[in-house]
PDB file of N, CA and C in Angstrom:
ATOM      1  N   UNK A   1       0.852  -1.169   0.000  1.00  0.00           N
ATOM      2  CA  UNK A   1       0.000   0.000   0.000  1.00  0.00           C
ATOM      3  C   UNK A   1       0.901   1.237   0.000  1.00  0.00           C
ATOM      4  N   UNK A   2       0.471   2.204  -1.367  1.00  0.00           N
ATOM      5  CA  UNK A   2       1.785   3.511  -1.313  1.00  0.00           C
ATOM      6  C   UNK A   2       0.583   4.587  -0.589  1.00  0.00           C
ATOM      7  N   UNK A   3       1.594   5.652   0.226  1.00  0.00           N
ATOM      8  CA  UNK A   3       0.939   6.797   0.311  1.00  0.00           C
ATOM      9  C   UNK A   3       1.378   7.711  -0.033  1.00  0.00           C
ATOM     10  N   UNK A   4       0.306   9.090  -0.592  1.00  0.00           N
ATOM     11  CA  UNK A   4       1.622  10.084  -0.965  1.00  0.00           C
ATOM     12  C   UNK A   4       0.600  10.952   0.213  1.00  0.00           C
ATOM     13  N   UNK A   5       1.571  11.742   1.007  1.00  0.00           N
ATOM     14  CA  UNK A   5       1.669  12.790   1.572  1.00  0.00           C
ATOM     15  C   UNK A   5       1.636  13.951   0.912  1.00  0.00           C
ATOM     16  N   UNK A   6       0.918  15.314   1.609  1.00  0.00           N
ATOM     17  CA  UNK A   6       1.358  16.449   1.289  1.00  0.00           C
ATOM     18  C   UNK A   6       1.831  17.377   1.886  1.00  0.00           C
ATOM     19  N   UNK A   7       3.129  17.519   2.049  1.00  0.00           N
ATOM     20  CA  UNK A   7       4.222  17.907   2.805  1.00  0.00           C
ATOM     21  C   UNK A   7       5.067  18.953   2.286  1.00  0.00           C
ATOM     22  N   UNK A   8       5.693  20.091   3.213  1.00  0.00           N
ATOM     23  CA  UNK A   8       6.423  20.813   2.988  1.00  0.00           C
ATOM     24  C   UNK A   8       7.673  20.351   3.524  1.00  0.00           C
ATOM     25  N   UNK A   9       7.434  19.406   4.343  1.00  0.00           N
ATOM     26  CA  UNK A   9       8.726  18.948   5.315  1.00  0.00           C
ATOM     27  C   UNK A   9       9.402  18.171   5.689  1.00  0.00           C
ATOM     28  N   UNK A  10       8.495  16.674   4.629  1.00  0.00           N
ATOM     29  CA  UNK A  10       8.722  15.690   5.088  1.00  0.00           C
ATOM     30  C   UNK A  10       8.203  14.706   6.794  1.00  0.00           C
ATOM     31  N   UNK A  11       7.661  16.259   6.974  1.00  0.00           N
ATOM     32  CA  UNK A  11       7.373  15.313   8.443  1.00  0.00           C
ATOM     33  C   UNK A  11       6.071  15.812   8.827  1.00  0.00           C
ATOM     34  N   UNK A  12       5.391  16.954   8.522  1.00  0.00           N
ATOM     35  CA  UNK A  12       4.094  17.067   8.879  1.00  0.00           C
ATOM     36  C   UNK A  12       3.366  17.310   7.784  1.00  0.00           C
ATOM     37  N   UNK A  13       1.666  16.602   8.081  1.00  0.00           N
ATOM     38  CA  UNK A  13       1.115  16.890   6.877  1.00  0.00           C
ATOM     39  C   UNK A  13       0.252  18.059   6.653  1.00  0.00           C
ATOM     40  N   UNK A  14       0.865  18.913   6.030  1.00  0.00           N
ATOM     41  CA  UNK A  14       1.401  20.725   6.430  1.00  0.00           C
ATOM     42  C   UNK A  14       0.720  21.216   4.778  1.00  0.00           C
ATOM     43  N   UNK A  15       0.384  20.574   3.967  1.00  0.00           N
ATOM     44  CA  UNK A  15       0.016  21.240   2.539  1.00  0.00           C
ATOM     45  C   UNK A  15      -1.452  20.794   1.883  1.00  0.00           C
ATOM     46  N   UNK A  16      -2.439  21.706   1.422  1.00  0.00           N
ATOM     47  CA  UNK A  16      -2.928  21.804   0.452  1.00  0.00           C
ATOM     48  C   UNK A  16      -3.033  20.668  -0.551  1.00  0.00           C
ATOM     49  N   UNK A  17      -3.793  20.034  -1.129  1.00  0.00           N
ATOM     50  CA  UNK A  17      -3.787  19.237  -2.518  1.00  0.00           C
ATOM     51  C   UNK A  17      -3.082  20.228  -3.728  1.00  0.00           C
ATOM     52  N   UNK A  18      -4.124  20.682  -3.801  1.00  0.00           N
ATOM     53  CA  UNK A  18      -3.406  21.672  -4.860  1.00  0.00           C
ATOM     54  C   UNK A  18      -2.247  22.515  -4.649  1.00  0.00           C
ATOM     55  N   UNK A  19      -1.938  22.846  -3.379  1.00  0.00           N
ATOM     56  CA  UNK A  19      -0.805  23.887  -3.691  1.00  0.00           C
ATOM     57  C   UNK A  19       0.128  23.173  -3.383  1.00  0.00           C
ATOM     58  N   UNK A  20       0.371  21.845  -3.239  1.00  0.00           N
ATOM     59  CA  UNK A  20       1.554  21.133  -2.548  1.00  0.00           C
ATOM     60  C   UNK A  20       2.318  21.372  -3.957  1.00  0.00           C
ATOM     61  N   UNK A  21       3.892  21.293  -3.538  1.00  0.00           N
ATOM     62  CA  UNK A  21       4.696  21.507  -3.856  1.00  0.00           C
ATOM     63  C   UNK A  21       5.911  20.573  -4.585  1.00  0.00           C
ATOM     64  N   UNK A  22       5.559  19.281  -3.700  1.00  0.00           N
ATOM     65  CA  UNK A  22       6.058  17.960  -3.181  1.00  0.00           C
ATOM     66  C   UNK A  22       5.081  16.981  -2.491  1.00  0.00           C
ATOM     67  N   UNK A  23       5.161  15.910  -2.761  1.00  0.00           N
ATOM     68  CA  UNK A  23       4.477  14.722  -2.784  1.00  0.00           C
ATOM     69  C   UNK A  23       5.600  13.965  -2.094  1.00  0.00           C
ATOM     70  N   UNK A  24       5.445  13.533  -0.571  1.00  0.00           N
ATOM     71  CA  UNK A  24       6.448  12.270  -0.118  1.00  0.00           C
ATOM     72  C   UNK A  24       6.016  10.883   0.003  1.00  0.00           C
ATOM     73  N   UNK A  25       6.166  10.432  -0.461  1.00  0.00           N
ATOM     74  CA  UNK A  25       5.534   8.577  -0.934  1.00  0.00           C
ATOM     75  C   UNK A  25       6.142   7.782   0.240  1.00  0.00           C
ATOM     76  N   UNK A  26       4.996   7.187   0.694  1.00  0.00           N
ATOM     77  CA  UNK A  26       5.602   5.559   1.563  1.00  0.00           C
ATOM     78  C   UNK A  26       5.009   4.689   1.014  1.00  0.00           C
ATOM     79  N   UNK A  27       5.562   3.194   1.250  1.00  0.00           N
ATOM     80  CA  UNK A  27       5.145   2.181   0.974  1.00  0.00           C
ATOM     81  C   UNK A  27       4.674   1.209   2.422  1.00  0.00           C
ATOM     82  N   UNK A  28       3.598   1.210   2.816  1.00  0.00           N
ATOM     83  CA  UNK A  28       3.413   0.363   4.195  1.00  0.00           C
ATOM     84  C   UNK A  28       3.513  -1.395   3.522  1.00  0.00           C
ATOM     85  N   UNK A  29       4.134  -2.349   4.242  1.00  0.00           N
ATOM     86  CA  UNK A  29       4.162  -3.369   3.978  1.00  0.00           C
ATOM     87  C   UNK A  29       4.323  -4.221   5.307  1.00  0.00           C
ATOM     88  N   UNK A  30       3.400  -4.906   5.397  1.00  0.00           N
ATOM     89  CA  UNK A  30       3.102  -5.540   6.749  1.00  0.00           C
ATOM     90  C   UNK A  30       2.599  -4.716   7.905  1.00  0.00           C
ATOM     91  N   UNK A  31       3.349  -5.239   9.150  1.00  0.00           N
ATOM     92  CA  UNK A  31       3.515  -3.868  10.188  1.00  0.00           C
ATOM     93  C   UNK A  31       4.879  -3.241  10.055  1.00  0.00           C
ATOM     94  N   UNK A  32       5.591  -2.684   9.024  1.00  0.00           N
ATOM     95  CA  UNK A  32       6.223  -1.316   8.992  1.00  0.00           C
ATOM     96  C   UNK A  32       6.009  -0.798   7.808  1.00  0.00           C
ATOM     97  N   UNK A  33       6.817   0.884   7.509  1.00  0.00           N
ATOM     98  CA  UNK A  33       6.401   1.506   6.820  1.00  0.00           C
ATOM     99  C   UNK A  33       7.826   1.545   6.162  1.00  0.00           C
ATOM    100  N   UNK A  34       8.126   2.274   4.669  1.00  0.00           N
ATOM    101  CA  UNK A  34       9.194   2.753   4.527  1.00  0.00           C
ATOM    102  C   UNK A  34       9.427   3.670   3.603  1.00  0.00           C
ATOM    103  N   UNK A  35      10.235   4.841   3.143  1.00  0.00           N
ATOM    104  CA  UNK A  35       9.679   6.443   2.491  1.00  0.00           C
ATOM    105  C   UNK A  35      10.183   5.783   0.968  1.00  0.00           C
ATOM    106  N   UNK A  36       9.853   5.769   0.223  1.00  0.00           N
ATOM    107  CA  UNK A  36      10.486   5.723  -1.161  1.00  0.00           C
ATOM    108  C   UNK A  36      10.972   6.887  -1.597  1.00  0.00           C
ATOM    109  N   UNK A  37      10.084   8.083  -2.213  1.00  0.00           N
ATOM    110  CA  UNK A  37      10.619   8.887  -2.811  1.00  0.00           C
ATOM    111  C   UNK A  37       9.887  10.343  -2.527  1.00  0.00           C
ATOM    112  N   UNK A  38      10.755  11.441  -3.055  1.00  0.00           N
ATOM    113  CA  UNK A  38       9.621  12.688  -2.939  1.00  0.00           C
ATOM    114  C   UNK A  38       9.038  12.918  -4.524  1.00  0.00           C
ATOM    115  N   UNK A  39       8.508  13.179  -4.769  1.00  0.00           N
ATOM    116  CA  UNK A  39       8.108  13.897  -5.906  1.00  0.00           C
ATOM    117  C   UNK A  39       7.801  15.406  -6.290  1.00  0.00           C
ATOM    118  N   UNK A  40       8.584  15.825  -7.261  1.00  0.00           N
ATOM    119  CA  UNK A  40       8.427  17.086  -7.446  1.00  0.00           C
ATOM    120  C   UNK A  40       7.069  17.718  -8.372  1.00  0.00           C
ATOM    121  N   UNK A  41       5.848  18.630  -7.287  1.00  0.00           N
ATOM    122  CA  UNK A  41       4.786  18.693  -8.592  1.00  0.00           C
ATOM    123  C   UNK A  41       4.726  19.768  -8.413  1.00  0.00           C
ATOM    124  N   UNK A  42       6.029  20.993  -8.473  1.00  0.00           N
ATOM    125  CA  UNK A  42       5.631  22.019  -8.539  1.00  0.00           C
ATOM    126  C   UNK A  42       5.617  23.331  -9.592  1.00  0.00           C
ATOM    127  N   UNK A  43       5.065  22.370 -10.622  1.00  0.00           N
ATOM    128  CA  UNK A  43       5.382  23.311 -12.108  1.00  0.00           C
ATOM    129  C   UNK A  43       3.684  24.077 -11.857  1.00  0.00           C
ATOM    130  N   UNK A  44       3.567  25.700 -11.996  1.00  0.00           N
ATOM    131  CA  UNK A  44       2.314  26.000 -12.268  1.00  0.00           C
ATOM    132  C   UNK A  44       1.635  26.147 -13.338  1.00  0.00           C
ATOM    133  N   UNK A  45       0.561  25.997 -12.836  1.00  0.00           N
ATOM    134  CA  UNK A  45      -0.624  25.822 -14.092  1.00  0.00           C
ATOM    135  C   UNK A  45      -1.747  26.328 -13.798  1.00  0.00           C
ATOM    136  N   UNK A  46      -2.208  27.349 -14.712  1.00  0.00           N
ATOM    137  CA  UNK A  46      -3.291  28.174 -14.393  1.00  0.00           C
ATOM    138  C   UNK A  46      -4.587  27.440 -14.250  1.00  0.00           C
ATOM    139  N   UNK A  47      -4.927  26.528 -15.162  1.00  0.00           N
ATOM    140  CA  UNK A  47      -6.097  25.940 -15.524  1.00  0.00           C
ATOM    141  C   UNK A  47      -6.507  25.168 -14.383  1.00  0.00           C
ATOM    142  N   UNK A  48      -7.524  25.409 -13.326  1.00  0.00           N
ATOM    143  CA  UNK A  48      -7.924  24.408 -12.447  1.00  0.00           C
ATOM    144  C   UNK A  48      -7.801  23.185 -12.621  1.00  0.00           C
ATOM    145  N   UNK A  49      -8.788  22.335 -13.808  1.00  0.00           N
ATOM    146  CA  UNK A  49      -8.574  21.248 -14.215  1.00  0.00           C
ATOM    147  C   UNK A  49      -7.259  20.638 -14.124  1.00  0.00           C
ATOM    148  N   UNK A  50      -6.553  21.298 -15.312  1.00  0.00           N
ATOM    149  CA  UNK A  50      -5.338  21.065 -15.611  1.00  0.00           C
ATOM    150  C   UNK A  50      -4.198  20.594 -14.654  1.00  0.00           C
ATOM    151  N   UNK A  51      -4.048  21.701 -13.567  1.00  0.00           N
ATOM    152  CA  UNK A  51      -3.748  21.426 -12.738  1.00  0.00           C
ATOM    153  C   UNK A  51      -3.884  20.286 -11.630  1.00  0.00           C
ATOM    154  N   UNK A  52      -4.951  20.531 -11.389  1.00  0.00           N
ATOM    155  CA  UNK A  52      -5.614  18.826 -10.498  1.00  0.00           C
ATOM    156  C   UNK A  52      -4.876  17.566 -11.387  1.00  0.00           C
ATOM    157  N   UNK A  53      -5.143  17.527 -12.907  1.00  0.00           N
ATOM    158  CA  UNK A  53      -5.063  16.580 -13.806  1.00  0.00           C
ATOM    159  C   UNK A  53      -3.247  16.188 -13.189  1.00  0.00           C
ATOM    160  N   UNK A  54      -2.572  17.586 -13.400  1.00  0.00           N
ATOM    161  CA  UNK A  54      -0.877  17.204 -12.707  1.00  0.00           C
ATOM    162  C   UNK A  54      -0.699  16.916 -11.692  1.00  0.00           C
ATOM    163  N   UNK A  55      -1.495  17.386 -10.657  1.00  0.00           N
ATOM    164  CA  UNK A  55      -1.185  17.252  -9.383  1.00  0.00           C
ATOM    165  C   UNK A  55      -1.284  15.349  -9.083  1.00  0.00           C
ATOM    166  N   UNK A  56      -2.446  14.467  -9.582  1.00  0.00           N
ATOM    167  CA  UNK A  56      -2.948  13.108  -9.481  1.00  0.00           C
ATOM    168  C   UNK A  56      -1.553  12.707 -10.730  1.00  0.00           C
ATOM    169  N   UNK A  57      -1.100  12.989 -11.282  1.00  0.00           N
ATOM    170  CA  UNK A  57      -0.474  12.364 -12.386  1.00  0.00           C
ATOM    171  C   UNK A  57       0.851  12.202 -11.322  1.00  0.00           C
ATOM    172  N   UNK A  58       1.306  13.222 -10.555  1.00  0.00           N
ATOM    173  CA  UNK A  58       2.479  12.794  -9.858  1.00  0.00           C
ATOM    174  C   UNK A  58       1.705  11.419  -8.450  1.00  0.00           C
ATOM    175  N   UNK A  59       0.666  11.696  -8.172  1.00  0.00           N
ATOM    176  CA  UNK A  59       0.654  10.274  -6.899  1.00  0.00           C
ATOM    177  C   UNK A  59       0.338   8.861  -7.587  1.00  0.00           C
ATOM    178  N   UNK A  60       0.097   9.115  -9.571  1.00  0.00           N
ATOM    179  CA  UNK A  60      -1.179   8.201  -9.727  1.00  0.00           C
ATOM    180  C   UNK A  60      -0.342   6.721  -9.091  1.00  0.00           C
ATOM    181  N   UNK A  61       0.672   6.350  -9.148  1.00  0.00           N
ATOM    182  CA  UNK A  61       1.089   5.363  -8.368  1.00  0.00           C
ATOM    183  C   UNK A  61       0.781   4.650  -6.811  1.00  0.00           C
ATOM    184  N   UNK A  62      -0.091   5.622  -6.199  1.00  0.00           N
ATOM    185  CA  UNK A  62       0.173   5.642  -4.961  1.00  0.00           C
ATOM    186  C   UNK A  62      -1.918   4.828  -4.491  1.00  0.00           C
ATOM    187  N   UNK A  63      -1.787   4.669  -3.207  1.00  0.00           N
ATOM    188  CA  UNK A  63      -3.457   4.112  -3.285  1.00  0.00           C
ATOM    189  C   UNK A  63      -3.997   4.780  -2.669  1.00  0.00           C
ATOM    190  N   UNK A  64      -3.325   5.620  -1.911  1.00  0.00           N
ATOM    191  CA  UNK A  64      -3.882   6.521  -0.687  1.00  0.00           C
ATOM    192  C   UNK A  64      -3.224   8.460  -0.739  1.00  0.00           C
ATOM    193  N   UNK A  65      -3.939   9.237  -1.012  1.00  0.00           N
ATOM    194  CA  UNK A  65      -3.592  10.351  -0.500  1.00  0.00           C
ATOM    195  C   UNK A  65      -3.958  11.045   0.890  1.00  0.00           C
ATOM    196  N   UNK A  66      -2.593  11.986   1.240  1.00  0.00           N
ATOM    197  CA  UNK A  66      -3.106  12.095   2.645  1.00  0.00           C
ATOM    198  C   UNK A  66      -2.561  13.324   2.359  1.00  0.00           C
ATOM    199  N   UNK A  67      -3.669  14.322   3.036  1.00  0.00           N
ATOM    200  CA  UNK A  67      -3.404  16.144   3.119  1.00  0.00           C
ATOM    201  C   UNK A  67      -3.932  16.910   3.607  1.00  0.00           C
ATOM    202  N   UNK A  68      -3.381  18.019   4.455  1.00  0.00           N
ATOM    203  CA  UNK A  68      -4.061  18.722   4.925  1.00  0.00           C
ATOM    204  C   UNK A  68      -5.601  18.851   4.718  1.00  0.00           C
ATOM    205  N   UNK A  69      -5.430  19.485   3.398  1.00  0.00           N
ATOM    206  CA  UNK A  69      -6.779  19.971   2.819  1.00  0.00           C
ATOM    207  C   UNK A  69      -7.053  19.359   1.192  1.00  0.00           C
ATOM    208  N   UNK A  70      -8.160  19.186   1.014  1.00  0.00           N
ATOM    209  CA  UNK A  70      -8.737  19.117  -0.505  1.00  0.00           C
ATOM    210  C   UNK A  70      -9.940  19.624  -0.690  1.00  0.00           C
ATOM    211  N   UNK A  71      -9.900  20.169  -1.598  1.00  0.00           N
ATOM    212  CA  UNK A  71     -11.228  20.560  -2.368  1.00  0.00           C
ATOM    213  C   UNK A  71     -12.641  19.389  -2.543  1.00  0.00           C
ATOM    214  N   UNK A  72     -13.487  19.738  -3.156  1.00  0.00           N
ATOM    215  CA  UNK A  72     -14.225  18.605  -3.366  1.00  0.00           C
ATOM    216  C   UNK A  72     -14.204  18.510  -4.730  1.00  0.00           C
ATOM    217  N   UNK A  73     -13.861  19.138  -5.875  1.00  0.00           N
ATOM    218  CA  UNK A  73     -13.811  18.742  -7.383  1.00  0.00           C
ATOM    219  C   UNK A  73     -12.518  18.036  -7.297  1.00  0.00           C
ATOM    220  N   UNK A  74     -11.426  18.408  -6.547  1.00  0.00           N
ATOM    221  CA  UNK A  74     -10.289  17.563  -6.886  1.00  0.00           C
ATOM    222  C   UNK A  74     -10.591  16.349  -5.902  1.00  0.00           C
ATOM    223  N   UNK A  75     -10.819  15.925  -4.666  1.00  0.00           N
ATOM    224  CA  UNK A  75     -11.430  15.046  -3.798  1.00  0.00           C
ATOM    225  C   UNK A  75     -11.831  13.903  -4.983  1.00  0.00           C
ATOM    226  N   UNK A  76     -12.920  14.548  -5.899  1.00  0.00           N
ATOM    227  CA  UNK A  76     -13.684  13.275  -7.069  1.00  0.00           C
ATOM    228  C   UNK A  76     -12.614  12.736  -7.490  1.00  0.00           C
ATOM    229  N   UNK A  77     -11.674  13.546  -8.214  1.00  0.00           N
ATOM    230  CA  UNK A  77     -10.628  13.131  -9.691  1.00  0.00           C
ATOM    231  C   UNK A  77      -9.973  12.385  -8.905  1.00  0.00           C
ATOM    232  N   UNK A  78      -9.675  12.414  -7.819  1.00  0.00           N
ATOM    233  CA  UNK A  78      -8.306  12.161  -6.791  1.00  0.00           C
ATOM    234  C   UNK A  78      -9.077  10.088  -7.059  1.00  0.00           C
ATOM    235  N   UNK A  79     -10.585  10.199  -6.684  1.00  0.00           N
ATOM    236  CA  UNK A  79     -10.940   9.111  -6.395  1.00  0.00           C
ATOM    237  C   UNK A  79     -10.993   8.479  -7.847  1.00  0.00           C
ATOM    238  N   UNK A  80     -11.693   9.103  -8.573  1.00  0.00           N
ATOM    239  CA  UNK A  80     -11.240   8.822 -10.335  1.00  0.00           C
ATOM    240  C   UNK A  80     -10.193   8.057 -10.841  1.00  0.00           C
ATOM    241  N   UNK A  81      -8.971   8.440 -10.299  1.00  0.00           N
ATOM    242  CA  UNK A  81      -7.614   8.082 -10.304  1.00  0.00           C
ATOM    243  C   UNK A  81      -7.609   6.903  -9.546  1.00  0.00           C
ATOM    244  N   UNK A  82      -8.341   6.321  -8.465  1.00  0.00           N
ATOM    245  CA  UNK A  82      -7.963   4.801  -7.952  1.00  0.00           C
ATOM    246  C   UNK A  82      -7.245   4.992  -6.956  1.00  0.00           C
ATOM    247  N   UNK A  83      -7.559   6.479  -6.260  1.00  0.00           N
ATOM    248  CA  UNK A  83      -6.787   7.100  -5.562  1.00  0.00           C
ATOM    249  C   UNK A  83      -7.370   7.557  -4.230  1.00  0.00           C
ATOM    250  N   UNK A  84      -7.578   6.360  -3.165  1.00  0.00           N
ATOM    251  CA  UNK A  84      -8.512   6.891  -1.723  1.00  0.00           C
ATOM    252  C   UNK A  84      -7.900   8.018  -1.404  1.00  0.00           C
ATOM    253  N   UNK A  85      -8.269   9.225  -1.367  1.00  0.00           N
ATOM    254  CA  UNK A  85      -8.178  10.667  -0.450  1.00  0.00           C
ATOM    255  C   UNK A  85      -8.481  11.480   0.911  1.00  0.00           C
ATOM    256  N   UNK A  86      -7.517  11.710   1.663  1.00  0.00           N
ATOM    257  CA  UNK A  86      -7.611  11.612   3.158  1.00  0.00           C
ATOM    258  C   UNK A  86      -7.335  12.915   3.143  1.00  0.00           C
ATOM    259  N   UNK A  87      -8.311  13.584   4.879  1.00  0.00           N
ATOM    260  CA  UNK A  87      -8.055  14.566   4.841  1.00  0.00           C
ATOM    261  C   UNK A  87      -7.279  14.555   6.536  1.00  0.00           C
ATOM    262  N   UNK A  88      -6.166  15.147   6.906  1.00  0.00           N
ATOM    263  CA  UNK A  88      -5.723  15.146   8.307  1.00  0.00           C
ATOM    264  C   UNK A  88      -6.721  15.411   9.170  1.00  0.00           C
ATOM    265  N   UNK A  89      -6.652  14.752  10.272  1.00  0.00           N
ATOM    266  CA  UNK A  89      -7.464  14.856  11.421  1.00  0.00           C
ATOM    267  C   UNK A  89      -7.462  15.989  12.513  1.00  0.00           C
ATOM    268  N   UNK A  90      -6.102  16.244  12.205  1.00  0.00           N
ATOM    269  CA  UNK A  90      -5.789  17.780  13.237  1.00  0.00           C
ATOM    270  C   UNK A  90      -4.910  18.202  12.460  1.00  0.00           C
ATOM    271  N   UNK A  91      -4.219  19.828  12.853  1.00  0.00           N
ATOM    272  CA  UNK A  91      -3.494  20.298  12.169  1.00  0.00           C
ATOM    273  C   UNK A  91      -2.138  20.104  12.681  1.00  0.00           C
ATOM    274  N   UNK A  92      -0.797  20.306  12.499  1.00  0.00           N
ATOM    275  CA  UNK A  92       0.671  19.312  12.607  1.00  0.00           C
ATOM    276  C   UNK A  92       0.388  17.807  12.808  1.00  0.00           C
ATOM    277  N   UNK A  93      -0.445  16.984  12.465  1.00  0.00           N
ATOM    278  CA  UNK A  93      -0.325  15.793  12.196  1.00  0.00           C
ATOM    279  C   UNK A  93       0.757  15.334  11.909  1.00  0.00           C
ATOM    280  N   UNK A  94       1.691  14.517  12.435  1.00  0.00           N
ATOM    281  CA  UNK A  94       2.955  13.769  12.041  1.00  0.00           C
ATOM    282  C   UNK A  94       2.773  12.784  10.734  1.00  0.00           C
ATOM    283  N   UNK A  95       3.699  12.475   9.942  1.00  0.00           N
ATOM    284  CA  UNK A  95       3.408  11.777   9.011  1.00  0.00           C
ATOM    285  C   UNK A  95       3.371  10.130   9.585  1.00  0.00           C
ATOM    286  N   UNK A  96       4.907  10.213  10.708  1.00  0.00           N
ATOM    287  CA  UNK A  96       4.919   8.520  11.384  1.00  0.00           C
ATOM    288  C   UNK A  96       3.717   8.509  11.901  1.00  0.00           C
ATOM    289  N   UNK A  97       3.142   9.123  12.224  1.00  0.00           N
ATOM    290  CA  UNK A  97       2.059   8.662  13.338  1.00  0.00           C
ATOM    291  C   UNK A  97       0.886   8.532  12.035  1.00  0.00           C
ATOM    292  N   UNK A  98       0.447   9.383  11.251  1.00  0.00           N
ATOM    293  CA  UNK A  98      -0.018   8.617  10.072  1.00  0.00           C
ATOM    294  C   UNK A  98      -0.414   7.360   9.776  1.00  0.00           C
ATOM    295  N   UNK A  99       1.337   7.141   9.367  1.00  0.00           N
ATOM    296  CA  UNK A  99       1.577   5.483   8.682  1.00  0.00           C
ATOM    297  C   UNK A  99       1.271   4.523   9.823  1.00  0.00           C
ATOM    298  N   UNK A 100       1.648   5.063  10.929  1.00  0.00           N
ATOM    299  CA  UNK A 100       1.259   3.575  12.166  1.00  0.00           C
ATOM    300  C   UNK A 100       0.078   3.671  12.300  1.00  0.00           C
ATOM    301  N   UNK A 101      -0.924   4.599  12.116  1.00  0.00           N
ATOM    302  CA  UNK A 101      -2.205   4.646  12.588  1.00  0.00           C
ATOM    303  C   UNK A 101      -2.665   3.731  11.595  1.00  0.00           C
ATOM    304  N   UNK A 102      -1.711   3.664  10.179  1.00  0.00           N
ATOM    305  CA  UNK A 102      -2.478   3.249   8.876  1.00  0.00           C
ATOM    306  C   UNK A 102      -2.090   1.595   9.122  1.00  0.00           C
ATOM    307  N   UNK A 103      -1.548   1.281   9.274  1.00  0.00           N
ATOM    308  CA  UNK A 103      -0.567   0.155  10.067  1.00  0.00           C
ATOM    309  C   UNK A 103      -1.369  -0.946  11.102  1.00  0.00           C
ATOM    310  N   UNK A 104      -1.866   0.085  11.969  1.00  0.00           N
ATOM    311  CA  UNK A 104      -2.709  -0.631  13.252  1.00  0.00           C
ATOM    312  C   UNK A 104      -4.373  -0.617  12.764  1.00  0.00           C
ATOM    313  N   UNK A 105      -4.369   0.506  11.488  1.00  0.00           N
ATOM    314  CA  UNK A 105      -5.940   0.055  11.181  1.00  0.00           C
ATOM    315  C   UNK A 105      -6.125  -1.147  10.192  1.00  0.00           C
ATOM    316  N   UNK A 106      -5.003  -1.543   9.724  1.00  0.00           N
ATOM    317  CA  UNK A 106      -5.151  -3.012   8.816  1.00  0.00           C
ATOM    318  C   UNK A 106      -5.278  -4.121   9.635  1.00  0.00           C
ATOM    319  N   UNK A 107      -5.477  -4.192  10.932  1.00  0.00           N
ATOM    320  CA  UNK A 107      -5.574  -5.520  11.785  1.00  0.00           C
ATOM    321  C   UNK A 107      -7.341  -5.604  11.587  1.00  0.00           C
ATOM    322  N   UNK A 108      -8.218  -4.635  11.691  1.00  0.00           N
ATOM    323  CA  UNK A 108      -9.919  -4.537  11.338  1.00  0.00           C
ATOM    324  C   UNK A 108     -10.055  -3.612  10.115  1.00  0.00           C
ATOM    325  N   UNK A 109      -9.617  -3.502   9.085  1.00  0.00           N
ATOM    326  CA  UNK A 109      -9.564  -2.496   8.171  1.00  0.00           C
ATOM    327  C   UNK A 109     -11.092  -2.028   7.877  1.00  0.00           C
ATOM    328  N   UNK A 110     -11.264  -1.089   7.195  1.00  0.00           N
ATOM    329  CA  UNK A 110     -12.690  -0.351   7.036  1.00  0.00           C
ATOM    330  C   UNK A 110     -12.698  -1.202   5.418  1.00  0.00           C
ATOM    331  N   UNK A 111     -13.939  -0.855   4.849  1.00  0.00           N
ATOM    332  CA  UNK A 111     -14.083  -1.159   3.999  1.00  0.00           C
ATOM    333  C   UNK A 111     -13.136  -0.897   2.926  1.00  0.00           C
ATOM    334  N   UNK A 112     -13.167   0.687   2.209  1.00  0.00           N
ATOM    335  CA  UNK A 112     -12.629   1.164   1.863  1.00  0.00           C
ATOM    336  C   UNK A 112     -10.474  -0.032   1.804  1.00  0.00           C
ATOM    337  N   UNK A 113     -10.504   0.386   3.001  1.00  0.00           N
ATOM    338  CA  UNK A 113      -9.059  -0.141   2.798  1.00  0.00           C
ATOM    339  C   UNK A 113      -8.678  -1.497   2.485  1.00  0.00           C
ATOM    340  N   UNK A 114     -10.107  -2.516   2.694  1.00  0.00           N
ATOM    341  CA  UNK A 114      -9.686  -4.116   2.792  1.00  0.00           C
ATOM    342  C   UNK A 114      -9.657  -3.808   0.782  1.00  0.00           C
ATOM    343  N   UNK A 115     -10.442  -3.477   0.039  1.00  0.00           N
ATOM    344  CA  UNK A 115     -10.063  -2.967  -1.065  1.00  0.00           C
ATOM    345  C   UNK A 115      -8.735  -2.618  -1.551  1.00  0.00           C
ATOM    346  N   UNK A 116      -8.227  -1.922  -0.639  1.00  0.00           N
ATOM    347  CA  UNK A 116      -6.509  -1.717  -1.037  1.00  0.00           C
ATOM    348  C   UNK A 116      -5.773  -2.821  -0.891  1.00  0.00           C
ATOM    349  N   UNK A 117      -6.199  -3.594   0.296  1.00  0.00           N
ATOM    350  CA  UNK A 117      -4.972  -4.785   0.526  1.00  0.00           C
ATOM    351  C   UNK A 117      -5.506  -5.701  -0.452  1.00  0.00           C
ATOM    352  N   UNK A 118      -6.598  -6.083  -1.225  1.00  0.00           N
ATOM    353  CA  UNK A 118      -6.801  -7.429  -1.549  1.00  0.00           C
ATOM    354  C   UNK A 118      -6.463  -7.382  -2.839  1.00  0.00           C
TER     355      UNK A 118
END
């Protein structure tokens, strides 16, 4: 299961869908987690659409987005993409604490996620 984060920092999930800058990817496998890569999505683009369209083209790898904030037109595309979309639960949310939360919810997973693992 990949996640992409939206991060300014690598460590909190601190950005916007759209205005993120950078995309930090994990891969959870079993019970641990581990970071693969960042991704750079910060070319601008005027066109709403358009934009959204780049922003999902850098996670489309990923099964899970996790971010501060999203819109609800990009929220759809995000899901369009095959792409579950999360919104943080509080604001400085840690990213580890994230992935373990994501970690300890695969022992009863929700619907939604038994979908990702199977």
């Amino acid at each position: 299961m990949k996640i992409a984060f939206a991060s300014k920092d690598n460590i909190y999930v601190n950005e916007h869908f759209g205005w993120c800058k950078e995309f930090h990817i994990y891969e959870i496998k079993g019970d641990s987690f581990l970071y693969l890569k960042s991704v750079d999505s910060s070319i601008e683009i005027d066109d709403e659409i358009d934009k959204l369209t780049y922003k999902i083209e850098c996670i489309e790898e990923c099964d899970i987005l996790y971010v501060q904030q999203i819109g609800p037109k990009a929220s759809m595309m995000v899901k369009s993409a095959q792409v579950f979309p999360m919104q943080a639960s509080k604001e400085g949310e840690k990213i580890e604490d994230v992935l373990n939360k994501l970690i300890q919810m695969q022992e009863n997973p929700p619907i939604w996620m038994r979908r990702l693992i199977a």
